[in-house]
N, C-alpha and C. Protein backbone atom coordinates (compact mmCIF):
# COMPACT_ATOMS: atom_id res chain seq x y z
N UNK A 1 0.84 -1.20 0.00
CA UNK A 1 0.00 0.00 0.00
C UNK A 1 0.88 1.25 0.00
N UNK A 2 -0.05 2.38 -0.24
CA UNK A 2 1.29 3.48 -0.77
C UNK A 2 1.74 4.50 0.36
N UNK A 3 2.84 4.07 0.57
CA UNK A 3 2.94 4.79 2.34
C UNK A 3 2.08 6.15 2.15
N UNK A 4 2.38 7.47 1.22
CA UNK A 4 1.59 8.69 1.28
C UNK A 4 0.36 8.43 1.79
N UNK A 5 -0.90 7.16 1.16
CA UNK A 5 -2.27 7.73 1.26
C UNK A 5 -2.24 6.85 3.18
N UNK A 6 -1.46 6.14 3.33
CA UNK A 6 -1.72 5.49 5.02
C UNK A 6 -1.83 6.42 5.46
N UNK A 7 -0.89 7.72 5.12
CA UNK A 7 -0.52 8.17 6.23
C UNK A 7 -1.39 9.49 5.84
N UNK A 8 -1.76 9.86 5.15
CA UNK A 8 -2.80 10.18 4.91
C UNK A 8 -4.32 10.26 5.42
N UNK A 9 -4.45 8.64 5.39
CA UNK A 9 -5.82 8.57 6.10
C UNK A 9 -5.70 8.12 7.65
N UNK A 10 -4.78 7.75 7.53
CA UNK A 10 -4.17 7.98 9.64
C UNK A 10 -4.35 9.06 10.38
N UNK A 11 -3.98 10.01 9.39
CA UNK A 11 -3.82 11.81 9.77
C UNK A 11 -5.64 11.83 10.00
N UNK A 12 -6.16 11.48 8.58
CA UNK A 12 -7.98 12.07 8.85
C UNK A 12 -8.71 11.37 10.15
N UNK A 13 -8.18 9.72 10.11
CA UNK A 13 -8.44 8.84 11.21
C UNK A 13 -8.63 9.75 12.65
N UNK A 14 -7.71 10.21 12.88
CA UNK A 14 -6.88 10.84 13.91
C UNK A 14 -8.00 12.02 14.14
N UNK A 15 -9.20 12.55 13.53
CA UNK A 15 -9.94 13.56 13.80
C UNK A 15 -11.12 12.91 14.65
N UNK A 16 -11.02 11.25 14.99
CA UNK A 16 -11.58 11.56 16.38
C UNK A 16 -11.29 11.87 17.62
N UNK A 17 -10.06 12.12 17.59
CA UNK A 17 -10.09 13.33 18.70
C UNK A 17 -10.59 14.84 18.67
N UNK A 18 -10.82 15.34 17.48
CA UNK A 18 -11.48 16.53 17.40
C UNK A 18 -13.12 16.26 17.80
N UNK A 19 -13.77 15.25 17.33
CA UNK A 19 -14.79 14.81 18.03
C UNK A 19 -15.15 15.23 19.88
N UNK A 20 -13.93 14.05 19.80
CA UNK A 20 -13.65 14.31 21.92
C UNK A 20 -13.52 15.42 22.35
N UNK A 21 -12.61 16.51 21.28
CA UNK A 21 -12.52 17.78 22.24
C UNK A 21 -13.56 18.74 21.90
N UNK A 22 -14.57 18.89 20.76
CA UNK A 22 -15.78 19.41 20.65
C UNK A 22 -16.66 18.91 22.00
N UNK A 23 -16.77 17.53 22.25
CA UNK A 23 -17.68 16.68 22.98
C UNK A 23 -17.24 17.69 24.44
N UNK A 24 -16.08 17.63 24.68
CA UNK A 24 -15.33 18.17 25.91
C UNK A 24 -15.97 19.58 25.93
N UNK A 25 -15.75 20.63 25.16
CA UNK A 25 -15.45 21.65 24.72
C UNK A 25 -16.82 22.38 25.29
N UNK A 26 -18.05 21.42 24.87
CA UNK A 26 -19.37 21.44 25.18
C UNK A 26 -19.89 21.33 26.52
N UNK A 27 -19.07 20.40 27.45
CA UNK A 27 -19.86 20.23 28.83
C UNK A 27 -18.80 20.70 29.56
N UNK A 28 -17.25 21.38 29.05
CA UNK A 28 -16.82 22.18 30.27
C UNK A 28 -17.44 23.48 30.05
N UNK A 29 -17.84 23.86 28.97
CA UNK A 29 -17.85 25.67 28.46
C UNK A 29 -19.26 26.05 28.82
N UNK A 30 -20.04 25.12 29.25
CA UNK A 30 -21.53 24.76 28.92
C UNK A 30 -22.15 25.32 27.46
N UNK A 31 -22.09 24.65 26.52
CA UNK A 31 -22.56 24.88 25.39
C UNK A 31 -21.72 25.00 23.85
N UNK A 32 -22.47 25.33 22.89
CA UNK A 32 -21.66 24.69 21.53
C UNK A 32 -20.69 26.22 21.24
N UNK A 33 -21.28 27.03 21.98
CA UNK A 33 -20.38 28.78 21.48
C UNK A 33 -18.83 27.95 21.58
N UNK A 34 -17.81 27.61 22.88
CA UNK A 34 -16.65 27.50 22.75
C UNK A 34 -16.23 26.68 21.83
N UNK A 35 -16.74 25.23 21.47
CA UNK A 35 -16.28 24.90 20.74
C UNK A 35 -16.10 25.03 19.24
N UNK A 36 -16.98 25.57 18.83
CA UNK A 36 -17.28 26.34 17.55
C UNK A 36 -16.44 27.78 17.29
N UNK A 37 -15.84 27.97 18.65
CA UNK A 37 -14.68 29.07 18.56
C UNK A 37 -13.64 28.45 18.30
N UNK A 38 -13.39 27.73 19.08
CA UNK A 38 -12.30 26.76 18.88
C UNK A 38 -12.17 26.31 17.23
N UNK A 39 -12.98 25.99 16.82
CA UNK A 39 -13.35 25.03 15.10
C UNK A 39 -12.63 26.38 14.17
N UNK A 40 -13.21 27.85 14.45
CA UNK A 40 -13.51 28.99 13.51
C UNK A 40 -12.07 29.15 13.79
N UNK A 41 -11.01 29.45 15.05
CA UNK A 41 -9.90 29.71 14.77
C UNK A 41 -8.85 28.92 14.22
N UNK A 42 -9.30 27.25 14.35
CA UNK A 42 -8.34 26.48 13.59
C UNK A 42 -8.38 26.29 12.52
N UNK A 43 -9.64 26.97 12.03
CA UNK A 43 -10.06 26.92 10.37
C UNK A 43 -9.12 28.14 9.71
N UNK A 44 -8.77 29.26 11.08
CA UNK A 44 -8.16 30.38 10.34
C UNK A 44 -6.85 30.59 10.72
N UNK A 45 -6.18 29.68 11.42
CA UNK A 45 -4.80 29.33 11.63
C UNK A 45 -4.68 28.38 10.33
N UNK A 46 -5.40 27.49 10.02
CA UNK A 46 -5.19 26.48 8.67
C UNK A 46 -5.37 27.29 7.68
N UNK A 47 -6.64 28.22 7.23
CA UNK A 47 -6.08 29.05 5.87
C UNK A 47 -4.76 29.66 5.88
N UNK A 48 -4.33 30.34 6.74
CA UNK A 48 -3.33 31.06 7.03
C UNK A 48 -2.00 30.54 7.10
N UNK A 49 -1.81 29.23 7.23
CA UNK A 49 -0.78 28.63 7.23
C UNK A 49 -0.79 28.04 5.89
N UNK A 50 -1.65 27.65 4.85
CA UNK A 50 -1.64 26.93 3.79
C UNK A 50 -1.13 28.47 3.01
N UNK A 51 -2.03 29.31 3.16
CA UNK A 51 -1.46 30.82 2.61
C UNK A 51 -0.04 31.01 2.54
N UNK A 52 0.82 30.93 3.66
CA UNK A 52 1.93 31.52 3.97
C UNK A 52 3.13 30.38 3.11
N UNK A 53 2.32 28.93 3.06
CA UNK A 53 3.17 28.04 2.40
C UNK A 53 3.40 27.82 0.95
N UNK A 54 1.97 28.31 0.48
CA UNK A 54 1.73 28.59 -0.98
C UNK A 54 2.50 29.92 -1.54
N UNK A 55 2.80 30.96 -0.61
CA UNK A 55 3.21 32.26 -0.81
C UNK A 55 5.18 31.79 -0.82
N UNK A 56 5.15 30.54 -0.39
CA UNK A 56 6.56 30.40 -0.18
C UNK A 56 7.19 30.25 1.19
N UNK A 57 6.65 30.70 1.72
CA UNK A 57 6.99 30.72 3.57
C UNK A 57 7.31 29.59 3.82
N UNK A 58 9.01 29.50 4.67
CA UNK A 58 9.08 28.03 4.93
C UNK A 58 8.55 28.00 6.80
N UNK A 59 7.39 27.20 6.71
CA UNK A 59 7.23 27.11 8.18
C UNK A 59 7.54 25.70 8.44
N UNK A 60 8.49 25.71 10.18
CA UNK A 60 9.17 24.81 10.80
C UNK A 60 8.07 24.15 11.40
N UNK A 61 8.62 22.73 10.83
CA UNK A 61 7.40 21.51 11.16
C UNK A 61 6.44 21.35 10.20
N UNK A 62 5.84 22.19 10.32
CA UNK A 62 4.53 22.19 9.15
C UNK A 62 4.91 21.99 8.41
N UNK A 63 5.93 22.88 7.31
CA UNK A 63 6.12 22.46 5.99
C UNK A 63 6.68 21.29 5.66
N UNK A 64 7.01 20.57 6.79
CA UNK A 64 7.71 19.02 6.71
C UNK A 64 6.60 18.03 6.69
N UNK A 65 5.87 18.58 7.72
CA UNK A 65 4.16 17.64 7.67
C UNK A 65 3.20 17.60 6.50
N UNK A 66 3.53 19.43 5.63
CA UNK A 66 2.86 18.99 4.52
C UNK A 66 3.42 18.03 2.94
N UNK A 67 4.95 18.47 2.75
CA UNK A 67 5.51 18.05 2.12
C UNK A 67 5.65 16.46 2.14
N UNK A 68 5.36 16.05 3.06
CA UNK A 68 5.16 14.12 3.81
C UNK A 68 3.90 13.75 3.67
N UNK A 69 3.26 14.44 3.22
CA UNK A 69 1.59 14.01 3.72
C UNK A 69 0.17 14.03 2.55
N UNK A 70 1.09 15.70 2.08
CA UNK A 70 0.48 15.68 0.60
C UNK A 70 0.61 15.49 -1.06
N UNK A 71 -0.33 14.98 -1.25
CA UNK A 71 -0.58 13.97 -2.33
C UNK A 71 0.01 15.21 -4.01
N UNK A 72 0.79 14.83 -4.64
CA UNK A 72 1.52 15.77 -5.70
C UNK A 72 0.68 17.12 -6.27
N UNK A 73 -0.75 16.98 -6.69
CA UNK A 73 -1.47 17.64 -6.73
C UNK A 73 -2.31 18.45 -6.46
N UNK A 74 -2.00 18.31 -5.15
CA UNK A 74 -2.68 18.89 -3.84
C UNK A 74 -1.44 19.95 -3.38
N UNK A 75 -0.93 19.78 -3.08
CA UNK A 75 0.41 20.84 -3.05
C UNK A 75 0.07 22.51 -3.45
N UNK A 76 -0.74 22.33 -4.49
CA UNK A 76 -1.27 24.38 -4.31
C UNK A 76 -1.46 24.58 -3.44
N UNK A 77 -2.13 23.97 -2.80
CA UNK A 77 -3.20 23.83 -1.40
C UNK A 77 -3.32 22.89 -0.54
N UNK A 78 -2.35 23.06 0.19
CA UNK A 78 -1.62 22.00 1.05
C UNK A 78 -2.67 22.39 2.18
N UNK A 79 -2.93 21.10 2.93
CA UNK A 79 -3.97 21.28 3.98
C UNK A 79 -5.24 21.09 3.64
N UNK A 80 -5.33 21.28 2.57
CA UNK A 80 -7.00 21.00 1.40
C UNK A 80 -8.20 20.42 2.37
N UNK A 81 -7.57 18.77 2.58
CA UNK A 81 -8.34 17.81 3.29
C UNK A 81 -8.58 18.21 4.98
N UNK A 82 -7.68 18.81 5.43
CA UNK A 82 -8.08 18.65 6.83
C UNK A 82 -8.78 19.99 7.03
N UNK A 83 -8.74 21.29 5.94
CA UNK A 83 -9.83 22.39 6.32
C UNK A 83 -11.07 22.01 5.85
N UNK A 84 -11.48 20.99 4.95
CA UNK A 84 -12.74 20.82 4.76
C UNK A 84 -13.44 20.13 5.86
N UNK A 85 -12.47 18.94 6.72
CA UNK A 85 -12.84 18.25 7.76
C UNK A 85 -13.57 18.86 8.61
N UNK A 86 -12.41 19.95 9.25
CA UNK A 86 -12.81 21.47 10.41
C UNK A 86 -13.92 22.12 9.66
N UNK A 87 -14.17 21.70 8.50
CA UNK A 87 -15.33 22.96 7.74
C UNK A 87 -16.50 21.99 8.21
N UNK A 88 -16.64 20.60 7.92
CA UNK A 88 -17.69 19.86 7.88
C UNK A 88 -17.91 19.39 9.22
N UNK A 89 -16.92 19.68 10.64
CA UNK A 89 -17.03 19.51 12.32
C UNK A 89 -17.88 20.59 12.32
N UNK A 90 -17.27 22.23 12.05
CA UNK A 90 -17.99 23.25 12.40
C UNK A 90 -19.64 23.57 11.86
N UNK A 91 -19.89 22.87 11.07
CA UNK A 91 -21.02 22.98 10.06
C UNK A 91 -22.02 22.13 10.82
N UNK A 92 -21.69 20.96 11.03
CA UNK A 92 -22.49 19.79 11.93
C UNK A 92 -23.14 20.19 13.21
N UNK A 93 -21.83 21.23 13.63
CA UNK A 93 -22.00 21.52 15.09
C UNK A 93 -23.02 22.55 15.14
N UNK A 94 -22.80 23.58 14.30
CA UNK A 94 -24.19 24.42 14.38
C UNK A 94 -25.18 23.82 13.84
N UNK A 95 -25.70 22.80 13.09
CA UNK A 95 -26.72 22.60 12.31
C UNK A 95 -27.07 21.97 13.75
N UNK A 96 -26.55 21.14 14.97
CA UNK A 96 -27.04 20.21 15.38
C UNK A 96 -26.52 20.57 17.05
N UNK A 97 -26.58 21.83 17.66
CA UNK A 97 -25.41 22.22 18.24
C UNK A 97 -26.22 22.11 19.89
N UNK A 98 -27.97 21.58 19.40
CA UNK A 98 -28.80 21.39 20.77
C UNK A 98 -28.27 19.96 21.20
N UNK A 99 -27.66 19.19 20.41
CA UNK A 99 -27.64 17.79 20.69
C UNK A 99 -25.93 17.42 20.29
N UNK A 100 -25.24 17.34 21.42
CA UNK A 100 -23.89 17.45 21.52
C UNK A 100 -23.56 15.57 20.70
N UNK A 101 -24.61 14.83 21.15
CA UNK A 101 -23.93 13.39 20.73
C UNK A 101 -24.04 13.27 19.54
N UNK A 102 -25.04 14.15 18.79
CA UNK A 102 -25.06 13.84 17.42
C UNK A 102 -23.44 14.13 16.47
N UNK A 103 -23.70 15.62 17.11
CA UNK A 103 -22.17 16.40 16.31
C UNK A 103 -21.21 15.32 16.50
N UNK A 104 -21.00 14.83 17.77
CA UNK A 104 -19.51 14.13 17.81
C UNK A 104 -19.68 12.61 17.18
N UNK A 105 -20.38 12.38 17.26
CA UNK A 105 -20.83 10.86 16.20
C UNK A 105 -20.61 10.90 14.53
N UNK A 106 -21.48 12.40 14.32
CA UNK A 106 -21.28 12.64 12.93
C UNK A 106 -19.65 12.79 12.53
N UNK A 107 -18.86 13.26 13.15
CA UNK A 107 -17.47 13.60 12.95
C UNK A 107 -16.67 12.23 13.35
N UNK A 108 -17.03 11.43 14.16
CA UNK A 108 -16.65 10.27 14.24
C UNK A 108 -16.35 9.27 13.50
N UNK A 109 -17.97 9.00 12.65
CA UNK A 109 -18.31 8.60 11.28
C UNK A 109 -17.54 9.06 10.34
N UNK A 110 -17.58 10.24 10.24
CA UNK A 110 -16.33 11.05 9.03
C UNK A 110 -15.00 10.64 8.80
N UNK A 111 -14.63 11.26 10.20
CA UNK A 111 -13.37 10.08 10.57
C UNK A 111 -12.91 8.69 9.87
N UNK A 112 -13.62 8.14 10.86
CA UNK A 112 -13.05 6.44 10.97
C UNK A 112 -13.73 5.84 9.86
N UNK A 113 -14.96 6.40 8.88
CA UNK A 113 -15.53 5.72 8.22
C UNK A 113 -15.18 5.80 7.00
N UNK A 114 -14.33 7.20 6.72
CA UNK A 114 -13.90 7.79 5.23
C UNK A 114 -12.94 7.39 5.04
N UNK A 115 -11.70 7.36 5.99
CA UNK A 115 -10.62 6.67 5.86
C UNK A 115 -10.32 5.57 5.91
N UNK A 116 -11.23 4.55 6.72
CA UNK A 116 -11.23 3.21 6.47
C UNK A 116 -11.58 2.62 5.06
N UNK A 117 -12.50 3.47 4.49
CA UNK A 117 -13.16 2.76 3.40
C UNK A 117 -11.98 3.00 1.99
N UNK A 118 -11.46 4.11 2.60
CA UNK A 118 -9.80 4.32 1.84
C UNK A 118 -9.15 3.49 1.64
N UNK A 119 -8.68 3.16 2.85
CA UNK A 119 -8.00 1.97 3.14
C UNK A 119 -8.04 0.76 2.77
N UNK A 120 -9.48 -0.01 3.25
CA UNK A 120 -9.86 -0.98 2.90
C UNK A 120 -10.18 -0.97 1.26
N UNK A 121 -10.48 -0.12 0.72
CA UNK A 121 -10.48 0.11 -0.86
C UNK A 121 -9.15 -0.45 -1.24
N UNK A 122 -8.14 0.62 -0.89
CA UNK A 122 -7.07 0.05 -1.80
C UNK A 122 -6.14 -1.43 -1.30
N UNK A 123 -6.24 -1.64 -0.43
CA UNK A 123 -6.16 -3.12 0.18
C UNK A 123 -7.06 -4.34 -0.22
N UNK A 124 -8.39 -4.58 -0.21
CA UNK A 124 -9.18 -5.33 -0.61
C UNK A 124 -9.69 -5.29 -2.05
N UNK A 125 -9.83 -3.82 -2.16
CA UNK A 125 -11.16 -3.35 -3.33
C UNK A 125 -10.72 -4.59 -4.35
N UNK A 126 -11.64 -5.25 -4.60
CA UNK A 126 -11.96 -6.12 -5.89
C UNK A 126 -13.54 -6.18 -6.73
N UNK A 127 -14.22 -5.72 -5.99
CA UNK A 127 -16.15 -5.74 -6.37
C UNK A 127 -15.93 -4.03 -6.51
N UNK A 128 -16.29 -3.38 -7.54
CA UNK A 128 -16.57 -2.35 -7.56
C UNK A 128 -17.65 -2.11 -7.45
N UNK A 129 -18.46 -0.58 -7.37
CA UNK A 129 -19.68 -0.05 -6.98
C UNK A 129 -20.41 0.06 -7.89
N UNK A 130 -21.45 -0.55 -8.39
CA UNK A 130 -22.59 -0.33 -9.59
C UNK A 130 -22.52 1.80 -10.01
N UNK A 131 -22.67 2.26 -8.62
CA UNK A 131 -23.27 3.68 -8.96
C UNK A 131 -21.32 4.49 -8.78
N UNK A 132 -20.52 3.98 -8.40
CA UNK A 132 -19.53 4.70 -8.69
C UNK A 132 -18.14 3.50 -8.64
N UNK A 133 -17.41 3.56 -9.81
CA UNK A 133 -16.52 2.92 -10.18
C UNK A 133 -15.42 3.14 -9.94
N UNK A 134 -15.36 4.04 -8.84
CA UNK A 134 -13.87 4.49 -8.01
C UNK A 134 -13.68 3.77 -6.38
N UNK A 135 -14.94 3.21 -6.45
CA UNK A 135 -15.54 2.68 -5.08
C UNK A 135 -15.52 1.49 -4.98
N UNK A 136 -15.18 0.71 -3.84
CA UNK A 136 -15.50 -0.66 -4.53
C UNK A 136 -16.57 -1.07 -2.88
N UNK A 137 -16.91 -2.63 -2.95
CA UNK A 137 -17.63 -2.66 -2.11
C UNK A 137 -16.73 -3.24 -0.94
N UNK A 138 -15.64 -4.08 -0.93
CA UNK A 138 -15.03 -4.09 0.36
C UNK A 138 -14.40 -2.41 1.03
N UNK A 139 -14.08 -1.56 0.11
CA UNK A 139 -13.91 -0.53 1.11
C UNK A 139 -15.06 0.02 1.88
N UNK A 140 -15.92 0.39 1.16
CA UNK A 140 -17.59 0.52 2.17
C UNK A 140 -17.69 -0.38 3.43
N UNK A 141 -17.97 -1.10 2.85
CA UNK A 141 -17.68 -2.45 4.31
C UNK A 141 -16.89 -1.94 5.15
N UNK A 142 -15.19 -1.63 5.12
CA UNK A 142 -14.69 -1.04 5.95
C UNK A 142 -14.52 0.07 6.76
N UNK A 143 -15.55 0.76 5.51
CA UNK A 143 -15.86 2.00 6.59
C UNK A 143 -16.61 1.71 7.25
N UNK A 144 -17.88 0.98 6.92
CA UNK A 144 -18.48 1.18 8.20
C UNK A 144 -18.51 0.31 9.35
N UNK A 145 -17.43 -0.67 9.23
CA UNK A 145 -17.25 -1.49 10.80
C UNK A 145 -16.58 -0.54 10.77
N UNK A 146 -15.58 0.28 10.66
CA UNK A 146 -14.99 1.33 11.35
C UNK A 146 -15.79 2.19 12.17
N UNK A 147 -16.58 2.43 11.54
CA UNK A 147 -17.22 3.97 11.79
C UNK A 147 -18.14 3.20 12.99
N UNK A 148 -18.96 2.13 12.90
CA UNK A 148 -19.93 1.33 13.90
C UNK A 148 -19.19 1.25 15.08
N UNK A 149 -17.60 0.52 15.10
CA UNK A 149 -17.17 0.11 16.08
C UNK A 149 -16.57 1.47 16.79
N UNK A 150 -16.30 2.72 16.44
CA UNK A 150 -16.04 3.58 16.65
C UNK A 150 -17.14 4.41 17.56
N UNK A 151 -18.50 4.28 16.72
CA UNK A 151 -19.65 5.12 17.85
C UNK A 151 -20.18 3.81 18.44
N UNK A 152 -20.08 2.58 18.89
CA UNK A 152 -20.16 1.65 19.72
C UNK A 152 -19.07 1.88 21.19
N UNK A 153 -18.07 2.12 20.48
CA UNK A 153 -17.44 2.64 21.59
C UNK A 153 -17.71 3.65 22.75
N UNK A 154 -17.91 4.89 22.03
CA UNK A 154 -17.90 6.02 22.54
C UNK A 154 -19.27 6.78 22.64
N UNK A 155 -19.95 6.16 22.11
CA UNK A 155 -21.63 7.18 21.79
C UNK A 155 -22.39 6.33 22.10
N UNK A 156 -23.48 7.37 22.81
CA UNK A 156 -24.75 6.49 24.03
C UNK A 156 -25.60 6.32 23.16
N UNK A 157 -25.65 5.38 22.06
CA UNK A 157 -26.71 5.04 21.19
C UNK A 157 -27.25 3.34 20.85
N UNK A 158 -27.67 3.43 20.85
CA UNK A 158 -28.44 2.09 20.96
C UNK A 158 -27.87 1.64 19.39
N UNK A 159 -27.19 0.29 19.34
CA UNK A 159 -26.26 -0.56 18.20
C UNK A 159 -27.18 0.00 17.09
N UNK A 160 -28.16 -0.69 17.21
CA UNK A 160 -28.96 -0.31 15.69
C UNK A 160 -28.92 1.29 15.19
N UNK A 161 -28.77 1.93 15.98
CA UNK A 161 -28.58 3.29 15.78
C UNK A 161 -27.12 3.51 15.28
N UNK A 162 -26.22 2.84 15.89
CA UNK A 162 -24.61 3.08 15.75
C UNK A 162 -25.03 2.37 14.54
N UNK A 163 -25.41 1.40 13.61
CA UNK A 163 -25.57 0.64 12.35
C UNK A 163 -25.98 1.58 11.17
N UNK A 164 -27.32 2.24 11.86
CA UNK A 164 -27.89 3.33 10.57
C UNK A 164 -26.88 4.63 10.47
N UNK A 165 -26.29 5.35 11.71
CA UNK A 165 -25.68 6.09 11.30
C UNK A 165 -24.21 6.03 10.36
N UNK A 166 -23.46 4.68 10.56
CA UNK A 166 -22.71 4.23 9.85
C UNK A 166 -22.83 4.09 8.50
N UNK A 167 -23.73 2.92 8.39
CA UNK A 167 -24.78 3.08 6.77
C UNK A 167 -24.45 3.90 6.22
N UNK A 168 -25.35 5.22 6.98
CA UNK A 168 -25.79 6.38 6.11
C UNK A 168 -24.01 7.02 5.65
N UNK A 169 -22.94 7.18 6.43
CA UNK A 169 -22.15 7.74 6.39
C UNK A 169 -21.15 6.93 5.29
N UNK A 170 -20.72 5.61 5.19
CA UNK A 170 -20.25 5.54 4.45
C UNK A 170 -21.36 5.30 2.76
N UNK A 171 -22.64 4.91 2.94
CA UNK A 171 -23.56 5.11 1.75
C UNK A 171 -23.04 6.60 0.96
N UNK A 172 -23.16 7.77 1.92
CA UNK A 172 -23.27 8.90 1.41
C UNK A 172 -21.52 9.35 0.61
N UNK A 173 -20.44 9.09 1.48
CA UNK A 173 -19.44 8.73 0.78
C UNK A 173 -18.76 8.16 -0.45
N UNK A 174 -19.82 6.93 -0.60
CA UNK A 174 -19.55 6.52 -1.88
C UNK A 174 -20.24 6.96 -3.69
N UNK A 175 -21.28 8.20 -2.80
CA UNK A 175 -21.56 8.64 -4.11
C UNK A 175 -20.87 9.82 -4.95
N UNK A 176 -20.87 9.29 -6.20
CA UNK A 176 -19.64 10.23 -7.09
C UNK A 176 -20.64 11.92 -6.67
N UNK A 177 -20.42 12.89 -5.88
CA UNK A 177 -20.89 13.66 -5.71
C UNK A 177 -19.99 15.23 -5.92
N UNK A 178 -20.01 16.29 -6.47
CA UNK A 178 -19.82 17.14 -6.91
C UNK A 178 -19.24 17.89 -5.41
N UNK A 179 -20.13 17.88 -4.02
CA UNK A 179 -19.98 18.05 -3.11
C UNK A 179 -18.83 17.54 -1.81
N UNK A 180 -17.71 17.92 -1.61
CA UNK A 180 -16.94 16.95 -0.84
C UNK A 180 -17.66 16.16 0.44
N UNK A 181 -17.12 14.97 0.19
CA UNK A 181 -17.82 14.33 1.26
C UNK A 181 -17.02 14.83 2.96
N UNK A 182 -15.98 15.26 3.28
CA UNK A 182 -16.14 15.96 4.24
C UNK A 182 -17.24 16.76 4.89
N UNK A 183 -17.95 17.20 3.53
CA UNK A 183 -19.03 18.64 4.02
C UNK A 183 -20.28 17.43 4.28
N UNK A 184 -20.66 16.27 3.48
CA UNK A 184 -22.00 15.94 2.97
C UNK A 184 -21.78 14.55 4.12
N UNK A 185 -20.95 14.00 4.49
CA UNK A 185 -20.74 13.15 5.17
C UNK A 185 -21.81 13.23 6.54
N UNK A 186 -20.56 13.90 7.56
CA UNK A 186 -21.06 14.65 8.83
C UNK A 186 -22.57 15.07 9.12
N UNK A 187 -23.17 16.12 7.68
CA UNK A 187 -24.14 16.64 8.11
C UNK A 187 -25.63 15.41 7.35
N UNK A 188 -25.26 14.68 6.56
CA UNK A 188 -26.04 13.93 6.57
C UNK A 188 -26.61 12.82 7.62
N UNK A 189 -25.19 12.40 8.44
CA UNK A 189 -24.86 11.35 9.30
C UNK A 189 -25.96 11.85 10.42
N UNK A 190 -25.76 12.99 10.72
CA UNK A 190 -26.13 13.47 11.99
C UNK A 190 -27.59 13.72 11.87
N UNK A 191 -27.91 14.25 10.11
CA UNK A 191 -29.65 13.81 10.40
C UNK A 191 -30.27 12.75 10.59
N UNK A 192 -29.44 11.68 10.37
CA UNK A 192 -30.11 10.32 9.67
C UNK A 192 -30.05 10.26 11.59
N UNK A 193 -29.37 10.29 12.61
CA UNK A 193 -29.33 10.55 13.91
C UNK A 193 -30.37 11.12 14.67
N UNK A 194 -30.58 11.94 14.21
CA UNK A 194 -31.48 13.30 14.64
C UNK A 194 -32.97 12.80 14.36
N UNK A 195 -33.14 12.17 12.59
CA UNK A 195 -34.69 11.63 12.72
C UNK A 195 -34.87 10.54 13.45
N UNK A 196 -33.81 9.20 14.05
CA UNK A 196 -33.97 8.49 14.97
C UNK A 196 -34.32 8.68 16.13
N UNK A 197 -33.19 10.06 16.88
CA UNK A 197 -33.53 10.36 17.81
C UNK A 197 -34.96 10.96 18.38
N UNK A 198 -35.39 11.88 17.34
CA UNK A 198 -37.08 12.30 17.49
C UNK A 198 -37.84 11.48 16.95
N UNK A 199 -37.77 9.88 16.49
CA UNK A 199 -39.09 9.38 16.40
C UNK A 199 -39.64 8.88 15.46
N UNK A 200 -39.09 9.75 14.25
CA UNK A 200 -39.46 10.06 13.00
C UNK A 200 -39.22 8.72 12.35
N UNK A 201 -37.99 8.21 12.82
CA UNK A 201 -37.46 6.85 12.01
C UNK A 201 -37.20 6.19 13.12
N UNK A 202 -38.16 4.44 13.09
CA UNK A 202 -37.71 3.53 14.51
C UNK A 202 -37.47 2.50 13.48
């Protein structure tokens, strides 16, 4: 496998801890204002640093993390993937910001479910996807025991619930969509959550 994309989707993996510290962020601060401060300034320390690197600026550390990490074409815009991430945490969180377990589930899912199915794609993939041919069906699969065993862990939801929100998250992933699935991931995940949680869907 190609060391760049491991380490790659290790790095996105690695955003459930942004989960935990939104989750945190929420019941020390009482409410979604701090953490959503928190989201807005790392969104503008990350433009600002992709800015200063694109402009030429050699920054210590960073520019070693991006030059290791990003993919040849991505390089205009180094950081690409992890400001859409912070775009699609912060987006979740206000759409959903009365109900703290949803946000951190949805970003959870994002997480462990996008990068697994990465993973497991280019490791397994042999059955490709009827509706998208970049997809195959063992990576899906892997996202979502990822993403299941991930809000099984950590989120007070009843399995079948940790099942549909998974579903929905790597389902929504695998469609060839115009929209990055960073953005469409999260905030889908968290409705398909949200109509469980009120009722709407048993």
């Amino acid at each position: 496998m190609d060391r760049l994309e491991l380490r790659r989707q290790l790095i996105h993996a690695s955003g459930v801890a942004v989960a935990l510290a939104v989750k945190w962020g929420y019941h020390r601060f009482g409410g979604w204002m701090a953490p959503a401060a928190a989201l807005t300034a790392a969104l503008a320390l990350g433009y600002g640093f992709s800015y200063l690197h694109r402009m030429g600026a050699h920054l210590p550390i960073l520019t070693e993390v991006i030059l290791s990490s990003e993919r040849e074409h991505d390089r205009d815009f180094p950081g690409r993937g992890a400001l859409r991430f912070f775009t699609g945490a912060l987006l979740v969180l206000l759409i959903f910001r009365s109900d703290i377990e949803i946000v951190a589930a949805a970003i959870v899912v994002l997480a462990l479910g996008d990068s697994a199915s990465t993973l497991g794609g280019l490791a397994f993939g042999r059955h490709r996807l009827p509706h998208n041919g970049k997809k195959s069906f063992e990576g899906s699969l892997s996202g979502f025991v990822a993403a299941f065993l991930g809000l099984a862990l950590i989120a007070p939801f009843p399995l079948s619930l940790s099942a549909a929100a998974s579903l929905t998250g790597v389902a929504v992933e695998s469609l060839p969509l115009e929209i990055d699935d960073n953005i469409t991931v999260p905030i889908s995940t968290g409705f398909v959550i949200w109509l469980f949680k009120a009722g709407i869907i048993i």
